[in-house]
C-alpha atoms as a PDB file:
ATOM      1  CA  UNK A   1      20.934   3.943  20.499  1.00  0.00           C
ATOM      2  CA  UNK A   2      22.779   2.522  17.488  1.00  0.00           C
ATOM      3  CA  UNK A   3      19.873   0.058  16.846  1.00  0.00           C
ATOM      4  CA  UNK A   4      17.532   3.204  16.515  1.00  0.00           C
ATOM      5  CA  UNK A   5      20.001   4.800  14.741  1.00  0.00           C
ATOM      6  CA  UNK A   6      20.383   1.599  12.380  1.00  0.00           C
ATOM      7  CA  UNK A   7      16.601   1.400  12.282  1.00  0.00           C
ATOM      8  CA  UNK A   8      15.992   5.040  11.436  1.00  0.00           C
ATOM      9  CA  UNK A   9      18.628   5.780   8.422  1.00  0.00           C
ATOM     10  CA  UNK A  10      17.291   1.874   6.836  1.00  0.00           C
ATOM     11  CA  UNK A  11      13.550   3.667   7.414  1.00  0.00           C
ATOM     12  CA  UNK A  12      14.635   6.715   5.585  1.00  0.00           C
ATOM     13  CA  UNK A  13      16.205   5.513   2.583  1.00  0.00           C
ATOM     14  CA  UNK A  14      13.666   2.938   2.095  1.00  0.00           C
ATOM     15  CA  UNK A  15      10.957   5.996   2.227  1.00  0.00           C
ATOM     16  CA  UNK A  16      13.048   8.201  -0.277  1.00  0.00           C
ATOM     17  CA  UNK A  17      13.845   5.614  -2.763  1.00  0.00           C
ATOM     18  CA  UNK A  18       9.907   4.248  -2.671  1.00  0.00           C
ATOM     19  CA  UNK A  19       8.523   8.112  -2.737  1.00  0.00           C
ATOM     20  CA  UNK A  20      11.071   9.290  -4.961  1.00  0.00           C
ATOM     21  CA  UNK A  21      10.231   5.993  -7.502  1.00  0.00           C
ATOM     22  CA  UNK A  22       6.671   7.104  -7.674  1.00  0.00           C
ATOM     23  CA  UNK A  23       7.220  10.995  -8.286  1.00  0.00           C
ATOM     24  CA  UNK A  24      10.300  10.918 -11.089  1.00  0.00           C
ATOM     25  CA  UNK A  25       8.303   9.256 -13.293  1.00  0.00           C
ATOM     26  CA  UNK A  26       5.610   6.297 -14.120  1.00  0.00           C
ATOM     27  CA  UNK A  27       8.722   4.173 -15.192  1.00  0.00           C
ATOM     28  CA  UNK A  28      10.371   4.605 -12.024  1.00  0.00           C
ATOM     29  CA  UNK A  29       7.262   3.632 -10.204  1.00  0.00           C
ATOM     30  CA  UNK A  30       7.041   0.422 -12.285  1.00  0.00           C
ATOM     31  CA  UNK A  31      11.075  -0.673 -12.030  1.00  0.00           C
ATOM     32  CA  UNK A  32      11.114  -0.055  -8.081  1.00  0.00           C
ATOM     33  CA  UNK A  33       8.198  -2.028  -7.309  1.00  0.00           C
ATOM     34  CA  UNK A  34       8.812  -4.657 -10.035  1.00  0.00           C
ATOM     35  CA  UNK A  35      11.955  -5.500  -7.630  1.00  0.00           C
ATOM     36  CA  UNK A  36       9.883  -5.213  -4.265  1.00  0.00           C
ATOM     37  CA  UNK A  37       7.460  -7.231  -6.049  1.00  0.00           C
ATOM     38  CA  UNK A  38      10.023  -9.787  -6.680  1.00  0.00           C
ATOM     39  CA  UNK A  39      11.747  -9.613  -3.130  1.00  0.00           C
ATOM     40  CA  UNK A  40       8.093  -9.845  -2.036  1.00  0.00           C
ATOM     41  CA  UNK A  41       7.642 -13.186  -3.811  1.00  0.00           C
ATOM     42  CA  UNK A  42      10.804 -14.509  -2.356  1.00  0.00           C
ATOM     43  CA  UNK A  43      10.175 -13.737   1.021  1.00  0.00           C
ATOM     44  CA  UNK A  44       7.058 -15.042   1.493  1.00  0.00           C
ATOM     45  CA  UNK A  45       8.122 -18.475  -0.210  1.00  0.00           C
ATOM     46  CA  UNK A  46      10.761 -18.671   2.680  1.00  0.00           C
ATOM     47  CA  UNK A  47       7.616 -17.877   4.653  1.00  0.00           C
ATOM     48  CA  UNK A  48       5.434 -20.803   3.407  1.00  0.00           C
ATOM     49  CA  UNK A  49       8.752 -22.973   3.026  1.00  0.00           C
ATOM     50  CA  UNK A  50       8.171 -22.926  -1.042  1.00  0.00           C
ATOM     51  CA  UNK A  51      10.725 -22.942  -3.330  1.00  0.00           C
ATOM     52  CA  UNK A  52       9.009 -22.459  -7.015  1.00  0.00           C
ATOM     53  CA  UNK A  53      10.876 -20.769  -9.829  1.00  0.00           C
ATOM     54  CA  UNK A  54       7.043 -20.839 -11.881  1.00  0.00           C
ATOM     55  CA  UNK A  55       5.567 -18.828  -9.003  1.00  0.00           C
ATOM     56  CA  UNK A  56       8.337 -15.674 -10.591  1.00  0.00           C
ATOM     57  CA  UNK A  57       7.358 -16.770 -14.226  1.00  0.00           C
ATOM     58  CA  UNK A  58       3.908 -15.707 -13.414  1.00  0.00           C
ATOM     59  CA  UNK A  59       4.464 -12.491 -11.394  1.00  0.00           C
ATOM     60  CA  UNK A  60       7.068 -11.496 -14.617  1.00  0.00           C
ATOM     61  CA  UNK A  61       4.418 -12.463 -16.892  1.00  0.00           C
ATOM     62  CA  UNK A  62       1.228 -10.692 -15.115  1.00  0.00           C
ATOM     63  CA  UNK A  63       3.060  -7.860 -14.073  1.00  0.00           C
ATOM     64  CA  UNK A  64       4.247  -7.184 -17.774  1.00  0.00           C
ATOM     65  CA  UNK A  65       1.144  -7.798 -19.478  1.00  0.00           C
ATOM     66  CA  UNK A  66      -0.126  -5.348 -16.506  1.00  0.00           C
ATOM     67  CA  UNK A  67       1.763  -2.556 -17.806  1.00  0.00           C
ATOM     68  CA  UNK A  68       2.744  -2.997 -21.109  1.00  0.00           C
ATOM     69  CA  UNK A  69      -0.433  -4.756 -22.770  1.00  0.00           C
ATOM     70  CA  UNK A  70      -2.315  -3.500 -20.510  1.00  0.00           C
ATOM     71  CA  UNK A  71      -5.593  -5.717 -19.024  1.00  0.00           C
ATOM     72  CA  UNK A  72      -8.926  -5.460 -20.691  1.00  0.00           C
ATOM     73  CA  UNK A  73     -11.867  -5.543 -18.446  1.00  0.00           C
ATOM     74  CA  UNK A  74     -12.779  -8.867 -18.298  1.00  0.00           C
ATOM     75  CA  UNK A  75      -9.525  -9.794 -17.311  1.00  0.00           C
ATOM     76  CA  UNK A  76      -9.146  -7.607 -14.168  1.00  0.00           C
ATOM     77  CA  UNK A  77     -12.633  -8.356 -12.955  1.00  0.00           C
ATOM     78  CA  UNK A  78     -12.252 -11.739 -12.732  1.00  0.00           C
ATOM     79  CA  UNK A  79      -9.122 -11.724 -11.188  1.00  0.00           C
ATOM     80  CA  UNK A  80     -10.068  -8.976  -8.877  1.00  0.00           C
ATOM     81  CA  UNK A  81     -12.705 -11.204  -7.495  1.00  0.00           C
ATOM     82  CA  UNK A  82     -10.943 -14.268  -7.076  1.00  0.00           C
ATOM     83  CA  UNK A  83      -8.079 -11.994  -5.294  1.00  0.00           C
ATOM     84  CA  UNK A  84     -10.589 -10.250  -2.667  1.00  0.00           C
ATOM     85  CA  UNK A  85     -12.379 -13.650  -2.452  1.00  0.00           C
ATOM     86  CA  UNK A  86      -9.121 -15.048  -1.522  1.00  0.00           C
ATOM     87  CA  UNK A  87      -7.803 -12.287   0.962  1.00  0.00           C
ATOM     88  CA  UNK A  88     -11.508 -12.381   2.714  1.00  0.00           C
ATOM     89  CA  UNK A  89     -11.050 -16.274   3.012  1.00  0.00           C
ATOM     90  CA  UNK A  90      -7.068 -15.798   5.332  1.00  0.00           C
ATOM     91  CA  UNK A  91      -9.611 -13.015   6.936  1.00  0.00           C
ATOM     92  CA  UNK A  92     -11.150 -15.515   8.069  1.00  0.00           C
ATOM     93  CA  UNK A  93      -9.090 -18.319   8.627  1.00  0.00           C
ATOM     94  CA  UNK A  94      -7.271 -15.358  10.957  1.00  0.00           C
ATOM     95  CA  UNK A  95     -10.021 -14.801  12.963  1.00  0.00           C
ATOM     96  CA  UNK A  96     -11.737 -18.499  13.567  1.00  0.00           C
ATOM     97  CA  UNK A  97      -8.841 -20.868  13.481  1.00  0.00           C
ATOM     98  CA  UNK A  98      -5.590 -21.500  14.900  1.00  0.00           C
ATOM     99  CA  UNK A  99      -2.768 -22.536  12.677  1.00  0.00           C
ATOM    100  CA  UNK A 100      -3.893 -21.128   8.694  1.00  0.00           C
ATOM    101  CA  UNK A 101      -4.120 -24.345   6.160  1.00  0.00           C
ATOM    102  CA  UNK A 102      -1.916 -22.998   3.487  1.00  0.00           C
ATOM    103  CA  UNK A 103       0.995 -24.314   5.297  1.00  0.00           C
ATOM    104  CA  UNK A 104      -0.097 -27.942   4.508  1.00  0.00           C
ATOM    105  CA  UNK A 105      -2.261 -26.865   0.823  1.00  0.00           C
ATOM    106  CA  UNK A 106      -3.552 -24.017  -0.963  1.00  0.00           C
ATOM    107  CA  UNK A 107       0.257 -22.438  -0.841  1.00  0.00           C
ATOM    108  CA  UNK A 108       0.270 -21.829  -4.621  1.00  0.00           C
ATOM    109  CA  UNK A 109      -3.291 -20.333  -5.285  1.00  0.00           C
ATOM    110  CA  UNK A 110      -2.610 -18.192  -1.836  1.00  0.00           C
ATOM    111  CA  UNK A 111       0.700 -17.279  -3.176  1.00  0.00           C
ATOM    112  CA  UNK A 112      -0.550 -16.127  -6.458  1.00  0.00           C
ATOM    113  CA  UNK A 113      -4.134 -14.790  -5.524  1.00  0.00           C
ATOM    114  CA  UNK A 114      -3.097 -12.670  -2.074  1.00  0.00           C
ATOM    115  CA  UNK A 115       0.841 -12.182  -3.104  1.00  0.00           C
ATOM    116  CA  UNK A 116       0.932 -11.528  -6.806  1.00  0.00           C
ATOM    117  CA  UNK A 117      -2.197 -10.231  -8.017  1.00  0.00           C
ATOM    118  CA  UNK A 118      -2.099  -7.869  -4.957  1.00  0.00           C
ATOM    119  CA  UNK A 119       1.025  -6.476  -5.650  1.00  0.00           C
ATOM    120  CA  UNK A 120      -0.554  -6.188  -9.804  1.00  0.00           C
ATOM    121  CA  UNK A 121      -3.557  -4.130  -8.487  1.00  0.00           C
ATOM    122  CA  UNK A 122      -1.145  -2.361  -6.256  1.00  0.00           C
ATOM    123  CA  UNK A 123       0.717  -0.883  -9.148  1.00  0.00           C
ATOM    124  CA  UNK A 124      -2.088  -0.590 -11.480  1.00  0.00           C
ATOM    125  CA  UNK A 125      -3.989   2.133  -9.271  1.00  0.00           C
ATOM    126  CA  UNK A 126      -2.235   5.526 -10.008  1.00  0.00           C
ATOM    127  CA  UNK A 127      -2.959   4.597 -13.898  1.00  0.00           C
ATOM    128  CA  UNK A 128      -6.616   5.945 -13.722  1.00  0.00           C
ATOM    129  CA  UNK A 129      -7.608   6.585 -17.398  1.00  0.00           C
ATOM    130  CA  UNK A 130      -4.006   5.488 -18.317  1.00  0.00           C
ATOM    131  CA  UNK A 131      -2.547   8.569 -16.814  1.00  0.00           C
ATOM    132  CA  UNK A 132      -0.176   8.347 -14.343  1.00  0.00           C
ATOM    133  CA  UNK A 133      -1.031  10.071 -11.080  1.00  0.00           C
ATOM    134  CA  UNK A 134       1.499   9.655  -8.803  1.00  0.00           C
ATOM    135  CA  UNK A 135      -0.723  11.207  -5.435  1.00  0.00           C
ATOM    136  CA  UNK A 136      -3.167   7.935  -6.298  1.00  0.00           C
ATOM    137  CA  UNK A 137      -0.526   5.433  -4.662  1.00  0.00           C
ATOM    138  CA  UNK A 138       1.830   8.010  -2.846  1.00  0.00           C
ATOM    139  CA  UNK A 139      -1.440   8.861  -0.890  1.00  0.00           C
ATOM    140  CA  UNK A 140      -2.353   5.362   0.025  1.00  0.00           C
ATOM    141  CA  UNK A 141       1.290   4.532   1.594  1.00  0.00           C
ATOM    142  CA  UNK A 142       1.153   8.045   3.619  1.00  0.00           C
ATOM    143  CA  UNK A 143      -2.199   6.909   5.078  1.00  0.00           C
ATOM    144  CA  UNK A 144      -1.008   3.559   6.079  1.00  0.00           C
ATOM    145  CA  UNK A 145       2.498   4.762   7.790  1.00  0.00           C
ATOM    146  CA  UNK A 146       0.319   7.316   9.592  1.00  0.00           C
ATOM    147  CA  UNK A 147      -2.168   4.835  10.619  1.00  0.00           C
ATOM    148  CA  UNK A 148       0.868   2.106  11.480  1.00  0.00           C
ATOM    149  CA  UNK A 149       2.545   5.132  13.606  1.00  0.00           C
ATOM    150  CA  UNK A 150       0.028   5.941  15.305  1.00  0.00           C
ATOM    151  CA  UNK A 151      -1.668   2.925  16.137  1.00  0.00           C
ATOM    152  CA  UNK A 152       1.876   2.251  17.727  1.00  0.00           C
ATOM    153  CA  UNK A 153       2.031   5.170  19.621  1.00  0.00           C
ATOM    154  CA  UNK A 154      -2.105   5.682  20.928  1.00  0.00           C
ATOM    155  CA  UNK A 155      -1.272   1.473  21.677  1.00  0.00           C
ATOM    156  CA  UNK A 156       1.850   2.174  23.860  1.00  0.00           C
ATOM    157  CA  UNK A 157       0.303   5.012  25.775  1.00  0.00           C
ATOM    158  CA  UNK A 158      -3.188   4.403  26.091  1.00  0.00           C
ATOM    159  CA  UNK A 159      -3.837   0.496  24.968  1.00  0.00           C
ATOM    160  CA  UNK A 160      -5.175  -1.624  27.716  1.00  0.00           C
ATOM    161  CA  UNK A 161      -7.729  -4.247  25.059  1.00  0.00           C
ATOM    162  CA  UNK A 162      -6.139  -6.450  23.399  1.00  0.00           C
ATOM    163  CA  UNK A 163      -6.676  -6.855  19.799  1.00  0.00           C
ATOM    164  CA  UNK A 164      -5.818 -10.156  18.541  1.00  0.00           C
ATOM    165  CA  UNK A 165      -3.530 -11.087  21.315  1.00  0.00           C
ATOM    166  CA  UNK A 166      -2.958 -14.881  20.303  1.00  0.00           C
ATOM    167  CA  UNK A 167      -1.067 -13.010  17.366  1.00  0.00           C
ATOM    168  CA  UNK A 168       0.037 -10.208  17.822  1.00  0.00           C
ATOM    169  CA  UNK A 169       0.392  -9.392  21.824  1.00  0.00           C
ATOM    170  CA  UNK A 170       1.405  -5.737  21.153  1.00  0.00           C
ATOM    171  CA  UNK A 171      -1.732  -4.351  18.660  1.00  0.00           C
ATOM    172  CA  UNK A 172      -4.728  -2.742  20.818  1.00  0.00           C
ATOM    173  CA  UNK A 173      -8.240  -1.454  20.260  1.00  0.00           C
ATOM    174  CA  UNK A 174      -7.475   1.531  21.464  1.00  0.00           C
ATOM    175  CA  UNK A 175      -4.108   1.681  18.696  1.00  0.00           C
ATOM    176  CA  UNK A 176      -6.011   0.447  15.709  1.00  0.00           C
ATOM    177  CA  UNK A 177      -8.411   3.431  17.185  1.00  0.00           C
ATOM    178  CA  UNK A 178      -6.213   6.073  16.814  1.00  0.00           C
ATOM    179  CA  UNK A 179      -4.452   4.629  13.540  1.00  0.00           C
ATOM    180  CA  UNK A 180      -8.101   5.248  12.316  1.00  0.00           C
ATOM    181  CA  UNK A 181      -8.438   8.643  13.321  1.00  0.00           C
ATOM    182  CA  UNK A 182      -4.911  10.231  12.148  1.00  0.00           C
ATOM    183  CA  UNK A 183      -5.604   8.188   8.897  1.00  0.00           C
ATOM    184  CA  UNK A 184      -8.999  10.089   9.074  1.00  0.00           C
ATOM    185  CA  UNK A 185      -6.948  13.446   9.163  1.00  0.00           C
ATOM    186  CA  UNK A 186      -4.243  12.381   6.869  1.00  0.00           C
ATOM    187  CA  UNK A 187      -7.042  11.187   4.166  1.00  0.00           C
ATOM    188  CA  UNK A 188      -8.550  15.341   4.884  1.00  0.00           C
ATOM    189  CA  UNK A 189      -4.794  16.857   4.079  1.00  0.00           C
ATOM    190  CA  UNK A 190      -4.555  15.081   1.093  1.00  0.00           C
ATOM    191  CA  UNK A 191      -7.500  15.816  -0.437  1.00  0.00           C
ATOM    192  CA  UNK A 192      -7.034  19.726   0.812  1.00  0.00           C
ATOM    193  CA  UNK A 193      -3.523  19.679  -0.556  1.00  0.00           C
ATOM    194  CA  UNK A 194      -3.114  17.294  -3.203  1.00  0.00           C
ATOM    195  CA  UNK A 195      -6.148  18.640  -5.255  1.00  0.00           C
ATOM    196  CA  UNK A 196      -6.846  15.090  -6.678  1.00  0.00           C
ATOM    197  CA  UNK A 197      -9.783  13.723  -5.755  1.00  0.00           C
ATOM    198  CA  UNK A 198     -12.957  14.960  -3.251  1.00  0.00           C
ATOM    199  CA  UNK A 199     -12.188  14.764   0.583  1.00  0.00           C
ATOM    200  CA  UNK A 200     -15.262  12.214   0.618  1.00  0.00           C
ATOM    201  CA  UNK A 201     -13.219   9.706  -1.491  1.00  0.00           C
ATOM    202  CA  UNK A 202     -10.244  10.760   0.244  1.00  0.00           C
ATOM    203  CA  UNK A 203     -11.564  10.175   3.538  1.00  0.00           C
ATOM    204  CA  UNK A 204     -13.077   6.567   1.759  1.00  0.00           C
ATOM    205  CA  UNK A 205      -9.629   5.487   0.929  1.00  0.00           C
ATOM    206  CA  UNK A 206      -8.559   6.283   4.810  1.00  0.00           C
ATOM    207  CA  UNK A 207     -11.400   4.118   5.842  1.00  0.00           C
ATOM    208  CA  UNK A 208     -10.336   1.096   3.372  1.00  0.00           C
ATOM    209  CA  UNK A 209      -6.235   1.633   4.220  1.00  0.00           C
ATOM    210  CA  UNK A 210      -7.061   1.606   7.886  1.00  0.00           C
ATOM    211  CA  UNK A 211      -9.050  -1.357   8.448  1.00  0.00           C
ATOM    212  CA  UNK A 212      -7.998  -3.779   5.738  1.00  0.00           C
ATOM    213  CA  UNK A 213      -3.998  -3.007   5.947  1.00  0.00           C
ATOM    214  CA  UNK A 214      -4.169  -3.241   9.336  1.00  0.00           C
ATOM    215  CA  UNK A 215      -5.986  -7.216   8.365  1.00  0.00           C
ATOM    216  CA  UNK A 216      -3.363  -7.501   6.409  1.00  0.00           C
ATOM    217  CA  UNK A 217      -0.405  -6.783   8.795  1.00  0.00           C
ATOM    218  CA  UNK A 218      -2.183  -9.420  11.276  1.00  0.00           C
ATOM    219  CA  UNK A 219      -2.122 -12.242   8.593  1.00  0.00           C
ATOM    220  CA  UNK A 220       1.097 -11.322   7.951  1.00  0.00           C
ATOM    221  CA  UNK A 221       2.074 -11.819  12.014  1.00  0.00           C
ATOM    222  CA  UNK A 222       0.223 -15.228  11.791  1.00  0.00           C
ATOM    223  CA  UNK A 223       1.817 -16.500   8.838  1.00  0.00           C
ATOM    224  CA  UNK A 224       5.416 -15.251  10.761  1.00  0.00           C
ATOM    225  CA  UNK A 225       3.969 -16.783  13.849  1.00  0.00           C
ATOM    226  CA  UNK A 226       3.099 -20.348  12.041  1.00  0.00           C
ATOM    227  CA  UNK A 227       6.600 -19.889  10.422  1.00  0.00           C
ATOM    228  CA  UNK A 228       8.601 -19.312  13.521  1.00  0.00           C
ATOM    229  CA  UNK A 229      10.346 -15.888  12.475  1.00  0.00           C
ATOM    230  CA  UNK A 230      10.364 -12.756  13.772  1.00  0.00           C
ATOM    231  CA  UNK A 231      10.837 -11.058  10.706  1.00  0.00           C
ATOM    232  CA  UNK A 232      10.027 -12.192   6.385  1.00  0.00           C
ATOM    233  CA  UNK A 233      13.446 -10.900   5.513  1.00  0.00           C
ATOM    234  CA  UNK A 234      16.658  -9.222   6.442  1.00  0.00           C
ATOM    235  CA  UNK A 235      17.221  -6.777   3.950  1.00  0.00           C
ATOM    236  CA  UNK A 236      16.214  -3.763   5.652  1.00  0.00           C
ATOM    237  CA  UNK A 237      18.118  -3.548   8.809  1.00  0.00           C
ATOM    238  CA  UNK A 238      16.271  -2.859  11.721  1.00  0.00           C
ATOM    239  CA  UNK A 239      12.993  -3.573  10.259  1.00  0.00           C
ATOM    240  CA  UNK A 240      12.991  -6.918   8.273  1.00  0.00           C
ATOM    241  CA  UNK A 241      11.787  -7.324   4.522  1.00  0.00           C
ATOM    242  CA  UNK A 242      10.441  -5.823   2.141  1.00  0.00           C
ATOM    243  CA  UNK A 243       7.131  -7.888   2.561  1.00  0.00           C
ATOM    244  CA  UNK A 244       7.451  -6.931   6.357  1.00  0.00           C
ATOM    245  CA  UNK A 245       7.180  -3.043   4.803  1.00  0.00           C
ATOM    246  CA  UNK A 246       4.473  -3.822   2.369  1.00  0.00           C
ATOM    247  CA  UNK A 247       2.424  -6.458   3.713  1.00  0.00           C
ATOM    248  CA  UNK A 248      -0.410  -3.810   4.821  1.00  0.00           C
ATOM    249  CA  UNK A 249      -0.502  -1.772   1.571  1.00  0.00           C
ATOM    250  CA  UNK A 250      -0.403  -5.588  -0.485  1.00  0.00           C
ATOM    251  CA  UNK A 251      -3.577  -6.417   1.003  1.00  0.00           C
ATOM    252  CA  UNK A 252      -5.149  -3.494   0.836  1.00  0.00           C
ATOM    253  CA  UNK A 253      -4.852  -2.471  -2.583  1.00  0.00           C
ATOM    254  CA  UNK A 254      -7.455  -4.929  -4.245  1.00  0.00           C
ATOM    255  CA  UNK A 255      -9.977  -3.582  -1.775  1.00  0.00           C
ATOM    256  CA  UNK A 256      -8.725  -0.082  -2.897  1.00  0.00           C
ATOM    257  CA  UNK A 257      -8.380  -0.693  -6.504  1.00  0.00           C
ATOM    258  CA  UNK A 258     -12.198  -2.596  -6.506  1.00  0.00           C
ATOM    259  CA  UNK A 259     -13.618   0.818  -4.768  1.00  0.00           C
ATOM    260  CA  UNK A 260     -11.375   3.088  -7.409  1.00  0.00           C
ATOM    261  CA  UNK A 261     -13.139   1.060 -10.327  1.00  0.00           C
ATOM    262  CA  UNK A 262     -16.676   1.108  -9.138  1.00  0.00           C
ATOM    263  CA  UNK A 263     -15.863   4.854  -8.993  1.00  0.00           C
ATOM    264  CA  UNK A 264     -15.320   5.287 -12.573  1.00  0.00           C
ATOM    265  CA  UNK A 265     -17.764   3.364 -13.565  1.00  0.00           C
ATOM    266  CA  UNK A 266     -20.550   5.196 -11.431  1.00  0.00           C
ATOM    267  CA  UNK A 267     -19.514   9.039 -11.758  1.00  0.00           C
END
C-alpha cells in the first residue's frame, strides 16, 4: 500500500510540474524539459556505461541554437533524417538480433542521433509557425499515457500473445491492441475539445504515438535488459527516471515532428 502510495503522489507531481511547464508559458516549456533533457542524457550514459562531458556540450549547444537561433530548413532536414534513419536502424536491431551493438560501438552517434536530437524535435513541435501552442505537445503526452495505461490494463486482463517476450515478458498483442484503440479515442477528444487541429490529423498523431512510442519503450527495455537494471534512474520514486518516463514520447517525436512538417508544407 505505501509503495502505491509512493508510486502515485511521485506520478502526480511529475504530471503537474510537466503539464503545468507546457501551459504557463513557452519559457516554462523550454526550462522544464531543458533539465529532463539533461537528466535524460545522464541516464542513459549510465545506461550505455558512458561517461562524456562533450555528449552535454552538444545537447546545450543544439538545444539553444533550437530555440533561440532558431534552425533554418536545411538544418532540421538533415538532421531529421539521420535521427529517424537512426531510430529505424535500433528498430531493427530490436527485432532481428539479440544483444544491440551500441554497447561495444556506435554509443556516441546513438547517443546523439536517438537521445539528443529526439529530445530537440521533441521540444520544437508546439512552435508551429513560431507560435507556441501548448495542445501540440500536451496532446502527444496525453495520447501516450493513455495508450501506456491501457495497454497495461487490456494486457493484464485479457493478454494471452506475447509481444516481444525475450524483452519485455509483460507487453501483449492484445495490450498494445487496446493502447491503440483508447489512443484512437483520446486522439477524437482532443481534436473535439482542443479545437487545434482536424480529428483526421488528430487521429494521425494517435496512430504515430501508439505504434512508434510503444517501439520506443521496447528499445528502451532492451537497452535496460543488456544493461542489467531494472530501472534508467532513481529519481522518481516508484517509477525510475526521467528517461524511464520519456523514453516513448523521445522516440516518437521525430516521427511526429517529420509528419507535422510534411503537413505544412502540403496544406
Amino acid at each position: 500500500m505505501k509503495e502505491l502510495l509512493t508510486r502515485t503522489l511521485s506520478g502526480f507531481l511529475y504530471t503537474l510540474i510537466l503539464l503545468s511547464s507546457i501551459f504557463i508559458s513557452p519559457y516554462t516549456f523550454i526550462a522544464i524539459f531543458l533539465i529532463f533533457g539533461t537528466l535524460c542524457v545522464f541516464e542513459f550514459q549510465k545506461l550505455i556505461h558512458l561517461q562524456n562531458k562533450r555528449l552535454y556540450i552538444i545537447f546545450f549547444l543544439l538545444y539553444g541554437m533550437c530555440h533561440f537561433l532558431k534552425f533554418p530548413l536545411y538544418i532540421v532536414v538533415p538532421l531529421l533524417i539521420l535521427t529517424i534513419v537512426t531510430e529505424l536502424f535500433l528498430v531493427k536491431d530490436l527485432i532481428t538480433i539479440r544483444i544491440i551493438p551500441m554497447f561495444e560501438k556506435r554509443k556516441y552517434r546513438t547517443s546523439i542521433f536517438y537521445l539528443i536530437t529526439s529530445i530537440i524535435f521533441l521540444t520544437a513541435i508546439p512552435f508551429k509557425e513560431n507560435e507556441y501552442e501548448p495542445f501540440l505537445i500536451a496532446g502527444p503526452l496525453i495520447i501516450i499515457w493513455v495508450n501506456d495505461s491501457f495497454a497495461y490494463l487490456v494486457g493484464k486482463n485479457f493478454g494471452k500473445h506475447k509481444l516481444l517476450e525475450r524483452i519485455s515478458p509483460k507487453k501483449t498483442i492484445e495490450g498494445f491492441l487496446g493502447g491503440f484503440v483508447f489512443s484512437l479515442i483520446a486522439g477524437y477528444l482532443l481534436a473535439i475539445f482542443s479545437e487545434t487541429l482536424s480529428v483526421v490529423i488528430w487521429l494521425t498523431i494517435s496512430v504515430i504515438m501508439s505504434i512508434f512510442g510503444t517501439l520506443g519503450d521496447l528499445i528502451q527495455s532492451k537497452f535496460k535488459r543488456q544493461a542489467g537494471v531494472k530501472d534508467s534512474g532513481t529519481i522518481m520514486p516508484g517509477h525510475g527516471g526521467i528517461f524511464d518516463r520519456l523514453d516513448s514520447i523521445i522516440f516518437a517525436s521525430p516521427f511526429l515532428y517529420a509528419f507535422l512538417l510534411i503537413l505544412k508544407y502540403v496544406s
